[in-house]
N, C-alpha and C. Protein backbone atom coordinates (compact mmCIF):
# COMPACT_ATOMS: atom_id res chain seq x y z
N UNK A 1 -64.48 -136.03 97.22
CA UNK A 1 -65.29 -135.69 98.38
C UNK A 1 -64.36 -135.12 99.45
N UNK A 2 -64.45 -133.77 99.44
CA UNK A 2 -63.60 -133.70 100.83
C UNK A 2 -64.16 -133.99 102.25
N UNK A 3 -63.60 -133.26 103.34
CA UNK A 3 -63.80 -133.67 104.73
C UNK A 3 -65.14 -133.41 105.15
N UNK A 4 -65.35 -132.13 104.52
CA UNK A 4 -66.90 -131.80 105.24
C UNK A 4 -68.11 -132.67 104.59
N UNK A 5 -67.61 -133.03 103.50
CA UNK A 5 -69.09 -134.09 102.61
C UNK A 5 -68.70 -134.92 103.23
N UNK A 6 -67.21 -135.73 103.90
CA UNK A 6 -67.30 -137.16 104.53
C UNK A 6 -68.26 -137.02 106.29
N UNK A 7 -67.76 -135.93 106.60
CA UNK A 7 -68.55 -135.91 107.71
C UNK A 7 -70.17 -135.78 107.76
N UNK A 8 -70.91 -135.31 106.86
CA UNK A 8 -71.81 -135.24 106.51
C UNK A 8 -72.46 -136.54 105.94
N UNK A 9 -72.15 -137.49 105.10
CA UNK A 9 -72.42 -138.33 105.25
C UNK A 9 -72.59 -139.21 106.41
N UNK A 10 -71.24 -139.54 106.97
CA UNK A 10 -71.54 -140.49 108.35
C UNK A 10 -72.32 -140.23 109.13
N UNK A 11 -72.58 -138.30 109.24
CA UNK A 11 -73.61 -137.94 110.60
C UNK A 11 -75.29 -138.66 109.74
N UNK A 12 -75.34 -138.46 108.51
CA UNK A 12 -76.21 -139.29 108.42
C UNK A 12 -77.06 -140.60 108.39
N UNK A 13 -75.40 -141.65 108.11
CA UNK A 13 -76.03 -142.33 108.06
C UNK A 13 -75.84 -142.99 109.87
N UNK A 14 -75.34 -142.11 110.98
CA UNK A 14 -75.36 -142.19 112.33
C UNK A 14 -76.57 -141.90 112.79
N UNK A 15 -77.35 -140.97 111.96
CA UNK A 15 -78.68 -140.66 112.14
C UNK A 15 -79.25 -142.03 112.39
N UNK A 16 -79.17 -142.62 110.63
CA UNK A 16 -80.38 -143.33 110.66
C UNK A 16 -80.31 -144.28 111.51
N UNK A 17 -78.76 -145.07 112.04
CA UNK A 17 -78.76 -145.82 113.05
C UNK A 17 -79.40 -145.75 114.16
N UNK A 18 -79.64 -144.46 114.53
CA UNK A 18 -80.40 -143.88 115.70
C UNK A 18 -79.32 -143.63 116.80
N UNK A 19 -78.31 -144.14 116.87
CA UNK A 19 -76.99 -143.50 118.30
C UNK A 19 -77.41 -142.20 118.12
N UNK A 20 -78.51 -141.45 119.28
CA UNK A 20 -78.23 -140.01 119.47
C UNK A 20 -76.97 -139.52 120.08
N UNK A 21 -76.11 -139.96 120.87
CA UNK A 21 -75.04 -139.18 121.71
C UNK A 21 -74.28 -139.57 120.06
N UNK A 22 -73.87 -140.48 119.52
CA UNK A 22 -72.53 -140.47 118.38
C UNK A 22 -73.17 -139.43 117.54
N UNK A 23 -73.84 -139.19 117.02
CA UNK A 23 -74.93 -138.10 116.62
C UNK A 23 -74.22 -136.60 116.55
N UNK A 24 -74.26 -136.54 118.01
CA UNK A 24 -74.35 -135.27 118.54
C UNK A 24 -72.58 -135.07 118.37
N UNK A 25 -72.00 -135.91 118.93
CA UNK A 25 -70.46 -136.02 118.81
C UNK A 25 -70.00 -135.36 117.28
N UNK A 26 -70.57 -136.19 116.32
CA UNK A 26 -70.41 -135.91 114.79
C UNK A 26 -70.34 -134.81 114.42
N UNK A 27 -71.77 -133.92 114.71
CA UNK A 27 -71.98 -132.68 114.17
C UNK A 27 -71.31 -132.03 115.55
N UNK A 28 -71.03 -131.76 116.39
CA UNK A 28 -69.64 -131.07 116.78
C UNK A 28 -68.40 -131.06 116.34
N UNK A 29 -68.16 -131.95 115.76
CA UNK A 29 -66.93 -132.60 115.05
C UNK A 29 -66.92 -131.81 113.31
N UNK A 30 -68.36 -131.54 113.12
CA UNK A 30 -68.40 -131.10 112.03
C UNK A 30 -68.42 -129.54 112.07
N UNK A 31 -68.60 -129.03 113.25
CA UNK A 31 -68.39 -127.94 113.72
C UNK A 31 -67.34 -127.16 113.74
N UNK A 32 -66.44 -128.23 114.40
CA UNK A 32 -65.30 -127.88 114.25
C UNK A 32 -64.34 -127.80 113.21
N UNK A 33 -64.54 -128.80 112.47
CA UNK A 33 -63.95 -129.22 110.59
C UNK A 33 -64.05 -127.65 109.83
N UNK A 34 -65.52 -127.19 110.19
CA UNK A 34 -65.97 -125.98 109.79
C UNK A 34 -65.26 -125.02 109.99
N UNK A 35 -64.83 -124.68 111.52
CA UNK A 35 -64.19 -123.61 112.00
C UNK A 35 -62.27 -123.99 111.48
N UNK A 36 -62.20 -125.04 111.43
CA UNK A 36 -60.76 -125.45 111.00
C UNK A 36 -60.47 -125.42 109.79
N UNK A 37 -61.47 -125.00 108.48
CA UNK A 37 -61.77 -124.67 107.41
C UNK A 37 -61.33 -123.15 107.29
N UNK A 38 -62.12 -122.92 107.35
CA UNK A 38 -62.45 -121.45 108.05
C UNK A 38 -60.70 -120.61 108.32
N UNK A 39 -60.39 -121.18 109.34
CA UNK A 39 -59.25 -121.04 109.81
C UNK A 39 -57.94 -120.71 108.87
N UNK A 40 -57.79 -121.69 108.01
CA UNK A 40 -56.90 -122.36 107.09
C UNK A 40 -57.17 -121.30 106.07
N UNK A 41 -58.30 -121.29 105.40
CA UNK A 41 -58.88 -119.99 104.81
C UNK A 41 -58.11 -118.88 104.39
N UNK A 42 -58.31 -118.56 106.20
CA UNK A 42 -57.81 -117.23 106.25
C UNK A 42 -56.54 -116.98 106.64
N UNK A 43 -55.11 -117.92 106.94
CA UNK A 43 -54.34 -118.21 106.73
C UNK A 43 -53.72 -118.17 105.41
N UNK A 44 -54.37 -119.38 104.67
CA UNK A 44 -54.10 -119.38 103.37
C UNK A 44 -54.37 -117.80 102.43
N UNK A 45 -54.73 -116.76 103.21
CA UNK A 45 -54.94 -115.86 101.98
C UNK A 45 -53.54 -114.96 102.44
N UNK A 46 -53.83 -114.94 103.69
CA UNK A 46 -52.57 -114.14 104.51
C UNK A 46 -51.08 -114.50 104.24
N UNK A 47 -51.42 -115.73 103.73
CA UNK A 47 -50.05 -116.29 103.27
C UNK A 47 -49.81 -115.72 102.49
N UNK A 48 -50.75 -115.97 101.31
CA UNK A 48 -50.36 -115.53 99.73
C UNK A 48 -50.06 -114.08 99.60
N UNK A 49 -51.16 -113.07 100.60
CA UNK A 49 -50.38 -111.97 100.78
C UNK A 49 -49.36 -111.22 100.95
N UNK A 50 -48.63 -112.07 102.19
CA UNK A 50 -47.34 -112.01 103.17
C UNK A 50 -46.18 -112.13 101.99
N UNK A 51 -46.82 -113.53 100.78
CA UNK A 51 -45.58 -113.67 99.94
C UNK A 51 -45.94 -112.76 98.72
N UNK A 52 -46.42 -112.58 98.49
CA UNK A 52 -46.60 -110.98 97.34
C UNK A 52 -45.51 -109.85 97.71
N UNK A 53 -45.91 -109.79 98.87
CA UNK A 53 -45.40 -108.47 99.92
C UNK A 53 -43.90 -108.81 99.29
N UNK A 54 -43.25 -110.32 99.95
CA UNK A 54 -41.91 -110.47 99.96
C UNK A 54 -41.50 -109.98 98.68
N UNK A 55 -42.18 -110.83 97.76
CA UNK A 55 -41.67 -110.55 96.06
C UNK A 55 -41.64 -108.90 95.83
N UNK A 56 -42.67 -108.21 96.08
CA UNK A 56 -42.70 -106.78 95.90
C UNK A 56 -41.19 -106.30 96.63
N UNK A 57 -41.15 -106.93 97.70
CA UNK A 57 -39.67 -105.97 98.58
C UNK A 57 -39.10 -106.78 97.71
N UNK A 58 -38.41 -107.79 97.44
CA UNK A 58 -36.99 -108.11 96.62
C UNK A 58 -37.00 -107.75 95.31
N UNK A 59 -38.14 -106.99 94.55
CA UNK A 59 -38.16 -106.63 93.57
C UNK A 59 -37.33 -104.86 93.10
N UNK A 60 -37.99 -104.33 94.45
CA UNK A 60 -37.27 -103.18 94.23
C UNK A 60 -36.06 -103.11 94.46
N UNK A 61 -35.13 -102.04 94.05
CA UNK A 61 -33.51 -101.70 93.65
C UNK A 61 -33.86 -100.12 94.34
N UNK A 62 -32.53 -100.13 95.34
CA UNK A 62 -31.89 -98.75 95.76
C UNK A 62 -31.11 -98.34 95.03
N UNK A 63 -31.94 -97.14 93.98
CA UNK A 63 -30.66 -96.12 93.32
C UNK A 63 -30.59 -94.65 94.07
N UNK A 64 -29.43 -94.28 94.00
CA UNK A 64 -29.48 -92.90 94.34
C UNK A 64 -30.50 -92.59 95.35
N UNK A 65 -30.73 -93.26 96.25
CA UNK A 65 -31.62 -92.48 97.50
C UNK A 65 -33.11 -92.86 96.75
N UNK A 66 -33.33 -93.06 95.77
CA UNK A 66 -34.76 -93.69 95.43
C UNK A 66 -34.83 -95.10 95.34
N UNK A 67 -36.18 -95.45 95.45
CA UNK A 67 -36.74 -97.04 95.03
C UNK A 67 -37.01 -96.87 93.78
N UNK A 68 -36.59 -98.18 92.75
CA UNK A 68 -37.28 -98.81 91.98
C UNK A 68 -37.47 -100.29 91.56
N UNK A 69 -38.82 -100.28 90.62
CA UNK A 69 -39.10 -102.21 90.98
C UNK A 69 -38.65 -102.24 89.53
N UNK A 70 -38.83 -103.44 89.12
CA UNK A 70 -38.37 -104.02 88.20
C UNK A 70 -39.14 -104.07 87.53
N UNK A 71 -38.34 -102.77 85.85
CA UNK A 71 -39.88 -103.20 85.19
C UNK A 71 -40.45 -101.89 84.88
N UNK A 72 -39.87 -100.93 85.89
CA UNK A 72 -40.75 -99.79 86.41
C UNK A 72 -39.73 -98.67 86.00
N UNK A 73 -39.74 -97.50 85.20
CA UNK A 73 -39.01 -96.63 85.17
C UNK A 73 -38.78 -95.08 86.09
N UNK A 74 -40.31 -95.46 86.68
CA UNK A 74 -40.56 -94.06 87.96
C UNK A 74 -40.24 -94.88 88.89
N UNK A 75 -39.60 -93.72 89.51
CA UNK A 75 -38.91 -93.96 91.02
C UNK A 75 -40.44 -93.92 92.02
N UNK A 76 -39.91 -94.47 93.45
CA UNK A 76 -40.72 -94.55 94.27
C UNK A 76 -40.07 -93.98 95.27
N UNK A 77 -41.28 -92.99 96.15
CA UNK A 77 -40.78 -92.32 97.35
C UNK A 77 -39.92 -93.06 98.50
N UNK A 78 -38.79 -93.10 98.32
CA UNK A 78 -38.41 -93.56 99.66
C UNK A 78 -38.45 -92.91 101.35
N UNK A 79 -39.46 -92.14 101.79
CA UNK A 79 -39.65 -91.77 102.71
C UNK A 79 -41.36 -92.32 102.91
N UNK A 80 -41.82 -92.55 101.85
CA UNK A 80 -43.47 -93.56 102.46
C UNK A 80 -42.92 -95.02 102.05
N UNK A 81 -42.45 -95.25 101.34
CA UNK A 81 -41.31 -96.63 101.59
C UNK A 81 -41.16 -97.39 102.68
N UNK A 82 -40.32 -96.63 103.46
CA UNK A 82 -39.24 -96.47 104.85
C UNK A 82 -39.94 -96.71 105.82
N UNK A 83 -41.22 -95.84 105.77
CA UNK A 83 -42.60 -95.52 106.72
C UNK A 83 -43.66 -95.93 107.06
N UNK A 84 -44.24 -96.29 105.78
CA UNK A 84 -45.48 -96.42 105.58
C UNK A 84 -45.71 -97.86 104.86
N UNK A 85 -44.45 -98.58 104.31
CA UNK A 85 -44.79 -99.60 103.32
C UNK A 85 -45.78 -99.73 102.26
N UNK A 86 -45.39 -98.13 101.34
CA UNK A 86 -46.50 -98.13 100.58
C UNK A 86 -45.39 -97.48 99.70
N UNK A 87 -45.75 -97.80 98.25
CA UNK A 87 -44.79 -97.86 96.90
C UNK A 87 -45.75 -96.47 96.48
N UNK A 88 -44.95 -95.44 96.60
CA UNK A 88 -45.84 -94.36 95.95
C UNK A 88 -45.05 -93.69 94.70
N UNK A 89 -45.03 -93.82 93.50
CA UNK A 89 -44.88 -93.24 92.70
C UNK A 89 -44.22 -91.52 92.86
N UNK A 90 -43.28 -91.32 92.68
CA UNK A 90 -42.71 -89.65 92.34
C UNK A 90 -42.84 -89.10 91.23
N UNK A 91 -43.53 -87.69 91.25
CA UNK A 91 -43.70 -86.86 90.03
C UNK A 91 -42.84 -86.30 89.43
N UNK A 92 -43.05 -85.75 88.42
CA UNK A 92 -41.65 -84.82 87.54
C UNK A 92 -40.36 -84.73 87.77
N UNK A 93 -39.76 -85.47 87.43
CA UNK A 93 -38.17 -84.93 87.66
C UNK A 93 -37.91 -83.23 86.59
N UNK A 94 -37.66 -82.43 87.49
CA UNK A 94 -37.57 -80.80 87.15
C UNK A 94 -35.93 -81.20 87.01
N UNK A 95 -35.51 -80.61 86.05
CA UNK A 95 -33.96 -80.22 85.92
C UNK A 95 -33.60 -79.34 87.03
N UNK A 96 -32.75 -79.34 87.92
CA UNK A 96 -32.04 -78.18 88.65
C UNK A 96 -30.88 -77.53 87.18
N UNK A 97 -30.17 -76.56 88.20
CA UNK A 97 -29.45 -75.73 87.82
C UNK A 97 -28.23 -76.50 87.26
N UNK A 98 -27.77 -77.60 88.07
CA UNK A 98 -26.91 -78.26 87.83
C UNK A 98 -26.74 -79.27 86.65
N UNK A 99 -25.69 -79.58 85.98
CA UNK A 99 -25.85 -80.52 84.65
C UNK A 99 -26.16 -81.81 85.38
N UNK A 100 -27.51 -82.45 84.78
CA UNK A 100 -28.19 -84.03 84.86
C UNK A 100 -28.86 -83.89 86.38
N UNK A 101 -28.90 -82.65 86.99
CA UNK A 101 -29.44 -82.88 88.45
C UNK A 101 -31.21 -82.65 88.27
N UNK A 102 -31.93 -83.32 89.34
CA UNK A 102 -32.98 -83.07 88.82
C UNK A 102 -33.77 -83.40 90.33
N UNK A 103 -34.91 -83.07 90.32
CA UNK A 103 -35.63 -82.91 91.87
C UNK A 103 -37.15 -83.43 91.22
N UNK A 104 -37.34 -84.86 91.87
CA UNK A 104 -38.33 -85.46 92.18
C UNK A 104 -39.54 -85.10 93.43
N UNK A 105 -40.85 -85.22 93.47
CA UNK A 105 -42.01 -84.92 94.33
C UNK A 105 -42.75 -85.63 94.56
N UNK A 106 -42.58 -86.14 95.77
CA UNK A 106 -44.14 -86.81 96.29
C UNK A 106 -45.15 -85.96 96.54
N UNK A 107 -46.41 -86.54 96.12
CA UNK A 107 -47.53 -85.79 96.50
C UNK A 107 -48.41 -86.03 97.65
N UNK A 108 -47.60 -87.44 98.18
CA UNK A 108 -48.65 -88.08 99.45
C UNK A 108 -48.04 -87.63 100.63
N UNK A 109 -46.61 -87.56 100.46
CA UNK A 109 -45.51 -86.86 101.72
C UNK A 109 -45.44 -85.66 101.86
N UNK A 110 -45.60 -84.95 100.72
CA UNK A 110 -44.90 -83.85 100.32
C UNK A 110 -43.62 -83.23 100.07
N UNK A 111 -42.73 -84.69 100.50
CA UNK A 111 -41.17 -84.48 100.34
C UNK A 111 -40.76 -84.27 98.77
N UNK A 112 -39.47 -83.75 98.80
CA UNK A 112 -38.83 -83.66 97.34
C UNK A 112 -37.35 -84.42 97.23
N UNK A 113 -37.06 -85.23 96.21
CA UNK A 113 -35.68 -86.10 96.61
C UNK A 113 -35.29 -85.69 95.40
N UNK A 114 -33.55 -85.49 95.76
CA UNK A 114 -32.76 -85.12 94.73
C UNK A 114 -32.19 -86.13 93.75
């Protein structure tokens, strides 16, 4: 039974006693249990969020001027990274001219990283 069925009970059986003011006390009390519910709630999700978030940042690795997470073989834009806190995937690595050089594209920035 948690808090709100215990309060619910007593306001009833405060009912049947007839104390209107302890009554009234109760279901404010239960009012509040409600909103302190409530509260915790939405805390508790923000939490679990907040720590996702963390795991996501200690997951990724700085190579060469790009992000990557673990796990993951495409790089991530480090300029919506940096910015935006948003893991965006980079397209095609194109060979340059140079031996092993190659030029990555975001499509949400429009930047290109070497």
């Amino acid at each position: 039974m948690d808090t709100i069925d215990k309060i619910k009970e007593l306001s009833t059986l405060i009912q049947k006693i007839g104390d209107i003011d302890l009554y009234r006390k109760i279901v404010e009390l239960q009012g509040e249990v409600v909103q302190l519910s409530t509260r915790n709630f939405d805390l508790d999700k923000k939490c679990k969020k907040l720590e996702a978030e963390l795991t996501r940042k200690q997951s990724l690795r700085h190579i060469r001027s790009l992000y990557y997470a673990d796990g993951d073989s495409i790089s991530f834009c480090p300029h919506c990274w940096e910015n935006s806190n948003k893991l965006i995937h980079l397209f095609r690595p194109r060979a340059l001219m140079t031996p092993g050089g190659e030029i990555w594209e975001c499509y949400t920035c429009q930047r290109t990283r070497l």
